[in-house]
N, C-alpha and C. Protein backbone atom coordinates (compact mmCIF):
# COMPACT_ATOMS: atom_id res chain seq x y z
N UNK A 1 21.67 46.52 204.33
CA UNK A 1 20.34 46.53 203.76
C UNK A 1 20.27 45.53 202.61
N UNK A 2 19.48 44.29 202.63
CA UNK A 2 19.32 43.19 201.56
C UNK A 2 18.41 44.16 200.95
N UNK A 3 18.48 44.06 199.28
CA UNK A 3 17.49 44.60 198.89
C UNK A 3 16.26 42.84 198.39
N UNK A 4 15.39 43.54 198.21
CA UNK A 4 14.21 42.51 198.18
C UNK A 4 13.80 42.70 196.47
N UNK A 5 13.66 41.47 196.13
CA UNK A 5 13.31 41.11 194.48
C UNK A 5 11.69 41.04 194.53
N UNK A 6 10.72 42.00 193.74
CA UNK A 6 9.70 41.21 194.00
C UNK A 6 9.23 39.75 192.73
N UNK A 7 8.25 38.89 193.69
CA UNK A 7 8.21 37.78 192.86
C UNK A 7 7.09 37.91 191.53
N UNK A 8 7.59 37.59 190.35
CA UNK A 8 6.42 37.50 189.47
C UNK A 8 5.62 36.55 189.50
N UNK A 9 3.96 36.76 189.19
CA UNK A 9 3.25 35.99 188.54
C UNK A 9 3.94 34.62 187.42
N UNK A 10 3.87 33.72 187.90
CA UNK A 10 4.21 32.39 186.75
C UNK A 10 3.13 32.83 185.42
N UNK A 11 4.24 32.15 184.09
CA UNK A 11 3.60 32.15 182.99
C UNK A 11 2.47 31.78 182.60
N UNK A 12 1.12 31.72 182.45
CA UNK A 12 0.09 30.36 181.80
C UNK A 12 1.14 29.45 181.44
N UNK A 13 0.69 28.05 181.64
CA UNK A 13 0.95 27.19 180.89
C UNK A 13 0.44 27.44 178.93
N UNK A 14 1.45 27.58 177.91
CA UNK A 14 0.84 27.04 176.55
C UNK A 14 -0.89 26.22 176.34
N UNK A 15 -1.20 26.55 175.74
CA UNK A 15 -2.67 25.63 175.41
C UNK A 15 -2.03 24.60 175.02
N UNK A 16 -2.36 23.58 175.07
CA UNK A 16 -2.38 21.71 174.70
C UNK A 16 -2.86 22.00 173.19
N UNK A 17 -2.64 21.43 172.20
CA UNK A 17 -2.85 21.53 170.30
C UNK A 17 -4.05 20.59 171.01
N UNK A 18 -5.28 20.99 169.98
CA UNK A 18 -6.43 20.38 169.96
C UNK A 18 -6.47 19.11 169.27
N UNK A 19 -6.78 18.07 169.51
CA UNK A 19 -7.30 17.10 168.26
C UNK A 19 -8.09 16.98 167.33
N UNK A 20 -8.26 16.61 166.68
CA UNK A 20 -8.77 17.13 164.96
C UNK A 20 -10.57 17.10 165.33
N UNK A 21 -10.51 15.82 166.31
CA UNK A 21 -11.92 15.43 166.87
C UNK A 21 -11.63 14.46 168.30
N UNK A 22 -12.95 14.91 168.92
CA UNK A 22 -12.61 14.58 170.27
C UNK A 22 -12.73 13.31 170.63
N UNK A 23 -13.30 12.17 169.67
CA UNK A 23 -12.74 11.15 169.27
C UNK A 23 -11.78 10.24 168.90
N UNK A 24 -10.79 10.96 168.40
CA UNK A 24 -9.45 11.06 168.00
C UNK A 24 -8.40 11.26 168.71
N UNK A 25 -8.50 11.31 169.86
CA UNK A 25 -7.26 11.46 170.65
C UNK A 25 -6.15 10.81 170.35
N UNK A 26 -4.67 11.22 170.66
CA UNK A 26 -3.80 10.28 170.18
C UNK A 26 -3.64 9.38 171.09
N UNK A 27 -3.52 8.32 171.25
CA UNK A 27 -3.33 6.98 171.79
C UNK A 27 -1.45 7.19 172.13
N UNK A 28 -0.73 7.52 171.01
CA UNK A 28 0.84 7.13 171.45
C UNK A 28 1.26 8.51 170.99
N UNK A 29 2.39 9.29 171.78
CA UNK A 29 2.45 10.36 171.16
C UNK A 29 3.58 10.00 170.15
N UNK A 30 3.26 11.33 169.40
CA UNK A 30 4.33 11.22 167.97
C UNK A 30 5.95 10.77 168.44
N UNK A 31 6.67 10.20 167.62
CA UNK A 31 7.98 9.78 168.28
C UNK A 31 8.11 8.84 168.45
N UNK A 32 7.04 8.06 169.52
CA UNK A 32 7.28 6.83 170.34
C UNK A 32 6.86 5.78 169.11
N UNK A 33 7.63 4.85 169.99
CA UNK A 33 7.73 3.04 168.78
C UNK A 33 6.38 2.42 168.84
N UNK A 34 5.97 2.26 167.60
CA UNK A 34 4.53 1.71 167.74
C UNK A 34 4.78 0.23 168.08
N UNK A 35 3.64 -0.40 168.37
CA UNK A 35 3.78 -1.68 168.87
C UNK A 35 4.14 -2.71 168.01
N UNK A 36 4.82 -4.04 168.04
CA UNK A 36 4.95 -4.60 166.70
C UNK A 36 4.01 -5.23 165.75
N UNK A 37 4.32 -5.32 164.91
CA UNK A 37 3.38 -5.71 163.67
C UNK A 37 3.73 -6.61 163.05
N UNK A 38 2.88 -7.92 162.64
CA UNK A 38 3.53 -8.95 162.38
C UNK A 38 3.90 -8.59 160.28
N UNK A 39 5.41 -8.95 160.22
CA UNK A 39 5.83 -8.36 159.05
C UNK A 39 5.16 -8.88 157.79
N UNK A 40 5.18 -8.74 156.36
CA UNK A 40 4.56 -9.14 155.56
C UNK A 40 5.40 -11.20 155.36
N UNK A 41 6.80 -11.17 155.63
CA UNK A 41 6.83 -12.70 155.31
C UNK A 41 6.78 -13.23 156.74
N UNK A 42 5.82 -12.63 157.73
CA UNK A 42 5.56 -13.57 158.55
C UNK A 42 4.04 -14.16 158.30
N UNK A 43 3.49 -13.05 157.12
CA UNK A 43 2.25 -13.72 157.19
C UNK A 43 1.57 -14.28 155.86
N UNK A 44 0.98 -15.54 155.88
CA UNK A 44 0.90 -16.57 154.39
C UNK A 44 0.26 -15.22 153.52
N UNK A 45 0.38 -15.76 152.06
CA UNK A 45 -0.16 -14.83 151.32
C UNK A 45 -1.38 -14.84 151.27
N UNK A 46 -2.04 -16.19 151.52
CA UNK A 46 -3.66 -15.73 151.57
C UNK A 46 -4.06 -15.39 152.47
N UNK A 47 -3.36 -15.19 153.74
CA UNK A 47 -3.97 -14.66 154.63
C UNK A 47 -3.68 -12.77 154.63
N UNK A 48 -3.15 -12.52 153.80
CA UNK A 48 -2.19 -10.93 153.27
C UNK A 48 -3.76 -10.62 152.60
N UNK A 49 -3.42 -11.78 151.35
CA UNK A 49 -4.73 -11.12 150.53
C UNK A 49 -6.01 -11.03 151.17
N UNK A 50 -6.25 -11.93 152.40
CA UNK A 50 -7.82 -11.71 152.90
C UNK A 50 -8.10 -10.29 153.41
N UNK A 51 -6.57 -10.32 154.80
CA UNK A 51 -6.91 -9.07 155.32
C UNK A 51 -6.83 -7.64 154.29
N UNK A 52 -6.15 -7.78 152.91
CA UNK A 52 -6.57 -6.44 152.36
C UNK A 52 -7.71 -6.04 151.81
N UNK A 53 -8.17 -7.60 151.70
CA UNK A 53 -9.58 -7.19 151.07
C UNK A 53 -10.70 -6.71 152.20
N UNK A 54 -10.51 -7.17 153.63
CA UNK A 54 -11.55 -6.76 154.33
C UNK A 54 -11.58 -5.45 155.17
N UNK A 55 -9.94 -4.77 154.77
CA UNK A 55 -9.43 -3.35 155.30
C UNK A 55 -10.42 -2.49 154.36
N UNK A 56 -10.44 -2.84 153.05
CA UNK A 56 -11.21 -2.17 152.01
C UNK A 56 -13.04 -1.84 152.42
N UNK A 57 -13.53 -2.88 153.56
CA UNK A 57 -14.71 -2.96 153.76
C UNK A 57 -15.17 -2.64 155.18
N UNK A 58 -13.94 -1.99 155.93
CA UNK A 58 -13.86 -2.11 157.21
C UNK A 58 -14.47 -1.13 157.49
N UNK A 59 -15.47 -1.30 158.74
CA UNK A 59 -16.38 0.35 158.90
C UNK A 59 -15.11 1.43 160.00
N UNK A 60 -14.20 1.07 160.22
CA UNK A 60 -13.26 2.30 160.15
C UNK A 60 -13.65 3.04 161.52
N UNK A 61 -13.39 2.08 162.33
CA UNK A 61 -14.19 2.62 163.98
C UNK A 61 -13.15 3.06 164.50
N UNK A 62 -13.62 4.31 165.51
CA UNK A 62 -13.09 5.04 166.92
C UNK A 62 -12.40 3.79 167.78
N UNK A 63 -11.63 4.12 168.69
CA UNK A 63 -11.60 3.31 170.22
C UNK A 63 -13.26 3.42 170.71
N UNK A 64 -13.83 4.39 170.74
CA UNK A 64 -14.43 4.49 171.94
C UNK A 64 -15.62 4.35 171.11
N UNK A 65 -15.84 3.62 169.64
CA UNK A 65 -17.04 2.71 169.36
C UNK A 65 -16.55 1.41 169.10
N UNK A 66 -15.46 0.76 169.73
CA UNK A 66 -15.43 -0.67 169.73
C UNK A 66 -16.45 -0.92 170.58
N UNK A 67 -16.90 -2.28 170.54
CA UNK A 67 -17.35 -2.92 171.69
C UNK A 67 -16.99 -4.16 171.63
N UNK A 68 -17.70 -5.43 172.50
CA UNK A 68 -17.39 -6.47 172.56
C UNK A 68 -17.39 -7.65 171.30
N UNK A 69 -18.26 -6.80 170.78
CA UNK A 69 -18.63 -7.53 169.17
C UNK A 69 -17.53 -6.70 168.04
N UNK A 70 -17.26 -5.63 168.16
CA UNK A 70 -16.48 -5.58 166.83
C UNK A 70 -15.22 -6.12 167.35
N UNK A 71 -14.51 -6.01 165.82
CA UNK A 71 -13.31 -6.13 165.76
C UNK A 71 -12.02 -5.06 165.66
N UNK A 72 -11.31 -5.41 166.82
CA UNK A 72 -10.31 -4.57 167.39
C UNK A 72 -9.09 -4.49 166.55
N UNK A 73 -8.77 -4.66 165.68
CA UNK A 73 -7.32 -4.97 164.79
C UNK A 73 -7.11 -3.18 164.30
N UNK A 74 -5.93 -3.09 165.02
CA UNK A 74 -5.45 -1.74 164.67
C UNK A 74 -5.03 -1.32 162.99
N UNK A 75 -5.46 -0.56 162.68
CA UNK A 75 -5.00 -0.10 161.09
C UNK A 75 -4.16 1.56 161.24
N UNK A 76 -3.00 1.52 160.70
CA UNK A 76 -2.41 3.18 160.39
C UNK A 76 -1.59 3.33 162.05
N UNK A 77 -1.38 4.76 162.08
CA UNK A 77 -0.38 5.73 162.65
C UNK A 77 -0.96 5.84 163.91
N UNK A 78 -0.79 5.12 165.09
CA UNK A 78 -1.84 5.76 166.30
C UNK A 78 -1.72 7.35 166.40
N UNK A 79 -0.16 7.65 165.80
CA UNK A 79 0.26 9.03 167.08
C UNK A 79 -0.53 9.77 165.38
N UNK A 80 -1.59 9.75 164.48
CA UNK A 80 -1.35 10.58 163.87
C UNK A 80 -3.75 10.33 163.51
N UNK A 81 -4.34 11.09 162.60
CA UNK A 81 -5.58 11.20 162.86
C UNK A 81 -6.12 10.61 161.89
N UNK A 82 -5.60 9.36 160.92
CA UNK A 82 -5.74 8.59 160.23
C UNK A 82 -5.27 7.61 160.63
N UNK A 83 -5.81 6.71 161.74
CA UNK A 83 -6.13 5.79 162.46
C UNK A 83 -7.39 5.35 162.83
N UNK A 84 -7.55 3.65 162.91
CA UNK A 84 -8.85 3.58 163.25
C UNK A 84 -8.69 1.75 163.26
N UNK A 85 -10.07 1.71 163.96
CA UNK A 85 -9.93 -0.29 164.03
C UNK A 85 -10.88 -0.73 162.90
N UNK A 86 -10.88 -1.63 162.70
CA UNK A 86 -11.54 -2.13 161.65
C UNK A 86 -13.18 -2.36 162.03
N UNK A 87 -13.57 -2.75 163.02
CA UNK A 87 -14.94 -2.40 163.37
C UNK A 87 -15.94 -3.71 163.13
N UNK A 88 -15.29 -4.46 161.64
CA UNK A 88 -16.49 -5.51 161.80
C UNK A 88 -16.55 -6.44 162.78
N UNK A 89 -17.86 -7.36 161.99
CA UNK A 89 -18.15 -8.38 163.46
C UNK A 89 -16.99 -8.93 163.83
N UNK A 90 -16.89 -9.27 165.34
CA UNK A 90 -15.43 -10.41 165.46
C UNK A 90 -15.90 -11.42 165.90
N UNK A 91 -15.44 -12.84 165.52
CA UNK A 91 -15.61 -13.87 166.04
C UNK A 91 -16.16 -14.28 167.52
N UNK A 92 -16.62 -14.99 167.24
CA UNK A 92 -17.16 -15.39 168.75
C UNK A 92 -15.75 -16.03 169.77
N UNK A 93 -15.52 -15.09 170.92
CA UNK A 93 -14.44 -15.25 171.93
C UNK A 93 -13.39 -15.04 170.94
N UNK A 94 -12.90 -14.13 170.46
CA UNK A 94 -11.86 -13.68 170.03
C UNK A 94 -11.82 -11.97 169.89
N UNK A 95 -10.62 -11.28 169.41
CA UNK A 95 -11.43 -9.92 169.97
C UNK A 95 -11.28 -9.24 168.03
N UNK A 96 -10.76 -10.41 167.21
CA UNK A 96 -11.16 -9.95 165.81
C UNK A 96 -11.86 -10.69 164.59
N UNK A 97 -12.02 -10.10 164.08
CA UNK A 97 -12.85 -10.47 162.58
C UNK A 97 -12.34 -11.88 161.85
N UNK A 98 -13.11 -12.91 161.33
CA UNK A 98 -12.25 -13.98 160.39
C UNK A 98 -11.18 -13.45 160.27
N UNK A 99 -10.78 -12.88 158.90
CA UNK A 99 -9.49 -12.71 158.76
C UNK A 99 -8.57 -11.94 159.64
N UNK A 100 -8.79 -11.27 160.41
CA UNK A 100 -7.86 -10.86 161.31
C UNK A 100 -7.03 -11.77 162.30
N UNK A 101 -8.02 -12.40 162.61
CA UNK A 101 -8.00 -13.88 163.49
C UNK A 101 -6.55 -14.70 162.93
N UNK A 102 -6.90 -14.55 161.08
CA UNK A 102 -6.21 -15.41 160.23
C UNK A 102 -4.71 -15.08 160.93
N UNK A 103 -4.68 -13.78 160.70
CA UNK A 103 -3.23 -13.23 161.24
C UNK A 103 -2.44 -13.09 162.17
N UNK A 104 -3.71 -12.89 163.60
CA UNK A 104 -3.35 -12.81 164.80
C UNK A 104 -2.51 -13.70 165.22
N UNK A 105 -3.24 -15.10 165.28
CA UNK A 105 -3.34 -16.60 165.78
C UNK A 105 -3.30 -17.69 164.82
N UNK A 106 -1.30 -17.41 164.99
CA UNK A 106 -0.72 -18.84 163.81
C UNK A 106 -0.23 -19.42 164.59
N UNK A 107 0.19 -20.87 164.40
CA UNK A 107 0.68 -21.53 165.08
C UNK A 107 2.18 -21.11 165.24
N UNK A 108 3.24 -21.56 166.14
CA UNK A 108 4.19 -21.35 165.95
C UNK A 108 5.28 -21.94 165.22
N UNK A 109 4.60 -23.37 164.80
CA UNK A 109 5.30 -23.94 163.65
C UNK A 109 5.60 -23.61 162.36
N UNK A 110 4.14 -23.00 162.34
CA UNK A 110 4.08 -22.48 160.92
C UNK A 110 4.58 -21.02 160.77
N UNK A 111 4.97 -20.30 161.67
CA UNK A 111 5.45 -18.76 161.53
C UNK A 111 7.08 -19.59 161.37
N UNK A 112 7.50 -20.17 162.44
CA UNK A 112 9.20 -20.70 162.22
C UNK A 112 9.65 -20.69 160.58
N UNK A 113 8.43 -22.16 160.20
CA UNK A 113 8.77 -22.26 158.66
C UNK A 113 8.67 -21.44 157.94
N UNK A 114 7.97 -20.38 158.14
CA UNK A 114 8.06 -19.11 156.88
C UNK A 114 8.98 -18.08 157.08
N UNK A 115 10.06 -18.16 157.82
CA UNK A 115 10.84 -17.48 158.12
C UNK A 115 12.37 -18.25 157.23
N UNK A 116 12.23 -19.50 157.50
CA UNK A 116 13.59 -20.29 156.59
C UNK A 116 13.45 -19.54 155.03
């Protein structure tokens, strides 16, 4: 005589942690390597000082209120809810703001030399 086990009901899955706002989703989860960032002596000082001054003025947009006109330049922690893009106008055919631009798109001569 095998005796017979009966089978249980599986657990619920845990609830998923909510996001702070449904706007806010995390983009990278906590842990993972954020993407690189160009370091402070890769980038001239006036182009340091522009972009801090226009982080200060930045309307501080969602992903999902970029559009084709703002500017996409990531600011802060993706995996965390103090994140956001900078939002102002961006250049025409580029996907950021003057000074972001400044930073994005250096030549490669000039990043070499600031590295000696």
């Amino acid at each position: 005589d095998a005796k017979v086990t009966p089978i249980r009901p599986a657990e619920p899955a845990p609830a998923a942690p909510q996001a702070a706002s449904p706007l806010r989703k995390q983009i990278v989860p906590a842990g993972q390597p954020l993407p690189p960032q160009p370091s402070a002596g890769e980038i001239s000082p006036e182009a340091l000082a522009s972009v801090r001054e226009v982080e200060k003025r930045a309307r501080k947009i969602t992903l999902m209120e970029l559009t084709e006109r703002t500017c996409k330049w990531p600011i802060g922690d993706p995996a965390t809810d103090d994140f956001w893009f900078c939002g102002l106008p961006s250049q025409a055919g580029k996907p950021y703001c003057d000074a972001h631009v400044g930073v994005a798109f250096q030549p490669m001569s000039a990043r070499r030399d600031r590295r000696r």
